[in-house]
Protein backbone atom coordinates (compact mmCIF):
# COMPACT_ATOMS: atom_id res chain seq x y z
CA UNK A 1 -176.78 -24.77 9.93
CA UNK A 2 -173.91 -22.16 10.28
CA UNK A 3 -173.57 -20.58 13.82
CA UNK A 4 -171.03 -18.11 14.17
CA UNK A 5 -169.52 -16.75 17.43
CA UNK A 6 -168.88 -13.30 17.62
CA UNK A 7 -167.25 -11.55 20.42
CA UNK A 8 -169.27 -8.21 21.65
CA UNK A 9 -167.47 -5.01 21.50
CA UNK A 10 -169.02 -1.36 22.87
CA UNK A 11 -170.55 -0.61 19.70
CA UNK A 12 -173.16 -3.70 19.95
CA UNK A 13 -174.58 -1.88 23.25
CA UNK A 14 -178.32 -2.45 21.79
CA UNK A 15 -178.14 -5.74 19.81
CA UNK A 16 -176.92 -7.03 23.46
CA UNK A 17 -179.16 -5.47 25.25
CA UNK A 18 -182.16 -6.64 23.12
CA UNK A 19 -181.05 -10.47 23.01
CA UNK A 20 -180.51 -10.37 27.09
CA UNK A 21 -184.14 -8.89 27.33
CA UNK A 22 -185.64 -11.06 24.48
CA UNK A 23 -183.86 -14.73 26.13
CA UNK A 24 -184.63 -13.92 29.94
CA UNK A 25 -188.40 -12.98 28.94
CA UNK A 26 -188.83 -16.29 26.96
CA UNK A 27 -187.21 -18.15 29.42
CA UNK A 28 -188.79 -16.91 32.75
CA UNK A 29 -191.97 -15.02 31.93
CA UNK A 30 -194.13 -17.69 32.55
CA UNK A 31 -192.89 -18.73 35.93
CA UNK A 32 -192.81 -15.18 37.27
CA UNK A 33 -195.18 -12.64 37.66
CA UNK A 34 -195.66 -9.59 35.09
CA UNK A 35 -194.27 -6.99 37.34
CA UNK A 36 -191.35 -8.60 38.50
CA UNK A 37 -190.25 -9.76 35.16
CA UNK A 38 -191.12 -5.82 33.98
CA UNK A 39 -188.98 -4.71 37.37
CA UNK A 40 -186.19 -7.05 36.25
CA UNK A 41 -185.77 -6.22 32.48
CA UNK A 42 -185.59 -2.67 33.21
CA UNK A 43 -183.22 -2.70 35.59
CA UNK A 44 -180.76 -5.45 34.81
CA UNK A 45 -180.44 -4.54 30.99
CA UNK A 46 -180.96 -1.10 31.40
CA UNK A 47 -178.08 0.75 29.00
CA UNK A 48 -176.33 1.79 31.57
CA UNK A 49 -176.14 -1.47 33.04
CA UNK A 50 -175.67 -3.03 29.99
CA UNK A 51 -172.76 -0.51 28.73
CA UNK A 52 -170.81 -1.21 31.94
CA UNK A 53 -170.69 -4.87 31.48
CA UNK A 54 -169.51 -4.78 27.97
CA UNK A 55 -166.94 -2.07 28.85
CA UNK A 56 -165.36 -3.93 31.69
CA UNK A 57 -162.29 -5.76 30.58
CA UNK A 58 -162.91 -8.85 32.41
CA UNK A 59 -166.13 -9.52 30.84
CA UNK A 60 -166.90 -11.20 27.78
CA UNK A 61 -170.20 -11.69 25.83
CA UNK A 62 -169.86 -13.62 22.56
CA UNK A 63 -173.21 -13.33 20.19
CA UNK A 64 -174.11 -16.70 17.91
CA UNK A 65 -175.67 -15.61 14.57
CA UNK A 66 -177.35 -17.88 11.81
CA UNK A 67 -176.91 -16.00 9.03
CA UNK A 68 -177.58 -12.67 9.98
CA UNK A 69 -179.98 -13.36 12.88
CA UNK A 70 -178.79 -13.60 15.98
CA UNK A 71 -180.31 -16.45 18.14
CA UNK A 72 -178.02 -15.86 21.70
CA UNK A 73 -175.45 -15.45 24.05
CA UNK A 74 -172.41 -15.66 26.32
CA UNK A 75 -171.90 -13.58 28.71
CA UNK A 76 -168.01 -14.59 30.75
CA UNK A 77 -166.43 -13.00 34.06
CA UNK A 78 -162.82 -12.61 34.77
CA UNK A 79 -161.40 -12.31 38.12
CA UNK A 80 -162.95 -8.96 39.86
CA UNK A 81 -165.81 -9.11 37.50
CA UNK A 82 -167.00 -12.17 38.57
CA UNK A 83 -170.57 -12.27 40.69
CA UNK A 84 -169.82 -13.85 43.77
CA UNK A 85 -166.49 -15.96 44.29
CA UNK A 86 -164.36 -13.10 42.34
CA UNK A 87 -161.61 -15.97 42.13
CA UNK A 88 -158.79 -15.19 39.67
CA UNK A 89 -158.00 -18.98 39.22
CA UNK A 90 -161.87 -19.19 38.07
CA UNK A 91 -163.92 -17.94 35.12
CA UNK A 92 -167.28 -17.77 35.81
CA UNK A 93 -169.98 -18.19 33.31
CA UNK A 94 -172.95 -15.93 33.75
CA UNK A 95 -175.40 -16.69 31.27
CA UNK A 96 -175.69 -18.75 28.28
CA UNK A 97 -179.02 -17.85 26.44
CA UNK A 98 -180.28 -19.19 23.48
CA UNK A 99 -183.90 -17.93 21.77
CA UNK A 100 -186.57 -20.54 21.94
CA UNK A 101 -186.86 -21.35 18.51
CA UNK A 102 -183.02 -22.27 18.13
CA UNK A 103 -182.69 -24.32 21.25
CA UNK A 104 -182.43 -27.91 21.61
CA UNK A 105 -179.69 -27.17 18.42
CA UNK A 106 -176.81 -27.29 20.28
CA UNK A 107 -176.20 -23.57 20.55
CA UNK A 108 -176.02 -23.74 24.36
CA UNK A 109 -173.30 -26.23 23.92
CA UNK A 110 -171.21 -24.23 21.08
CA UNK A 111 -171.36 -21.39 24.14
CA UNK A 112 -170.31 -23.91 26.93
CA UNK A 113 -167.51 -25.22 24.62
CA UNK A 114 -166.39 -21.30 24.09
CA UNK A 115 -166.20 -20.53 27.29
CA UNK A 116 -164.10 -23.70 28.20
CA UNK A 117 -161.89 -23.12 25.55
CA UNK A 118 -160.94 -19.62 27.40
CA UNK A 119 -160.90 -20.56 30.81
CA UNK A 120 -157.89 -23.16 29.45
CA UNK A 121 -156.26 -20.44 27.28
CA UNK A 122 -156.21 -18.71 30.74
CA UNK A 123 -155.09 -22.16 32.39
CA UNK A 124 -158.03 -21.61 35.22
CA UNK A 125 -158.14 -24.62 37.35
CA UNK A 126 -162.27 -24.39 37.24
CA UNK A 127 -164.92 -22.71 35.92
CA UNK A 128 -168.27 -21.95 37.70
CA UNK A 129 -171.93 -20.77 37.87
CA UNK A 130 -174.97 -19.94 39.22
CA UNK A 131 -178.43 -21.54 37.74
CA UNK A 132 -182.24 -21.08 39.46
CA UNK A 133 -182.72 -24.53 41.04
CA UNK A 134 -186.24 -24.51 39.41
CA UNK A 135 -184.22 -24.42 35.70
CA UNK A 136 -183.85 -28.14 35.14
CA UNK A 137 -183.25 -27.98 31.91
CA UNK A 138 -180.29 -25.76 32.29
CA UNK A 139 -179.00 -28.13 35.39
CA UNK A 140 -179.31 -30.95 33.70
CA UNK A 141 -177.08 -29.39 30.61
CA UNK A 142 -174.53 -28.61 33.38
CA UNK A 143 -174.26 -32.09 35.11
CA UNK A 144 -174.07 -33.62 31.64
CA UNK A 145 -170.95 -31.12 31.00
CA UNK A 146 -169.25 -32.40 34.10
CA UNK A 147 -169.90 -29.47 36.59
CA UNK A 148 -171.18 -30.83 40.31
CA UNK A 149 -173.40 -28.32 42.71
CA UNK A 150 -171.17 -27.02 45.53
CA UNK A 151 -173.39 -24.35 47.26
CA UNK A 152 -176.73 -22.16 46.74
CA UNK A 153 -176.96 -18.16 46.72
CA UNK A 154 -179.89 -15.88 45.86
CA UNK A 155 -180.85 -14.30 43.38
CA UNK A 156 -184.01 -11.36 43.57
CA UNK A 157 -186.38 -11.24 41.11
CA UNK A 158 -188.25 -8.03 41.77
CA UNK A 159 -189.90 -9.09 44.46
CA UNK A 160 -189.40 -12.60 44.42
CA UNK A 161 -185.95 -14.20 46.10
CA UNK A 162 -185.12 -17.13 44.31
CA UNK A 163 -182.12 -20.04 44.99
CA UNK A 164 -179.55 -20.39 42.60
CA UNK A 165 -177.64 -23.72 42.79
CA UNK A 166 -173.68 -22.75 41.96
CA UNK A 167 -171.79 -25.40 40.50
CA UNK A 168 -168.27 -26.00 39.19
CA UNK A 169 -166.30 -28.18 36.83
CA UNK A 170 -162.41 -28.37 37.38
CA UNK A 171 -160.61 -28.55 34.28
């Protein structure tokens, strides 16, 4: 297997779109209800949305293809782009999404690895992120990478509030 990391540029507006909708439906549609997850997708990868991200300069996404299929993403905040702490000593990692049929294949840690590797060209003294305390999959990938929990924000789901447990890892 040949996974390939390529960083997002303007002109990928719908192939980034589609593989933020296709990874947050497999991931969450069965633990939320249809109309939130319909509420959600519309909204938070609308093109508009969607173009703004990848035309801020302190975000990042970087796609992984097989081949040519591509199987997830990275999405990385700098400084002012950054969801909560906004921390220019700090790169947060937003989401790391991988398609169902290619996790488990270290993809999720080629992503990770990535995203460390910038946060250290940028000599950050820590990286952080927010994951839904009900994602122990994803929390147990994080402990095993070194980051501990250090506080809890929310995070709405169309109707539905939800915790997510921030954590760091100094570097």
């Amino acid at each position: 297997m040949s996974i390939q990391l390529i960083q997002a540029t303007i002109n990928d507006l719908e192939t980034v779109r589609q593989i933020g909708i296709d990874t947050f439906y497999e991931s969450f549609a069965s633990v939320n209800t249809e109309e939130n997850m319909a509420n959600y997708l519309k909204t938070g990868f609308s093109l508009d949305k969607v173009a703004s991200e990848l035309g801020n300069p302190h975000s990042e996404f970087h796609l992984a293809y097989e081949g040519d299929k591509l199987i997830g993403y990275l999405k990385i905040n700098h400084g002012a782009a950054q969801s909560e702490l906004k921390d220019d000593t700090a790169l947060e990692i937003e989401r790391i999404y991988v398609l169902q049929a290619w996790q488990g294949q270290k993809i999720g840690q080629l992503f990770y690895d990535k995203a460390i590797e910038i946060a250290r060209a940028h000599a950050y003294t820590y990286v952080w992120l927010g994951v839904w305390e009900e994602n122990e999959k994803a929390i147990g990938f994080y402990k095993r990478n070194g980051f501990v929990e250090f506080d809890k924000h929310l995070f709405t789901l169309g109707t539905d509030i939800q915790t997510d447990i921030m954590m760091r890892k100094e570097l």
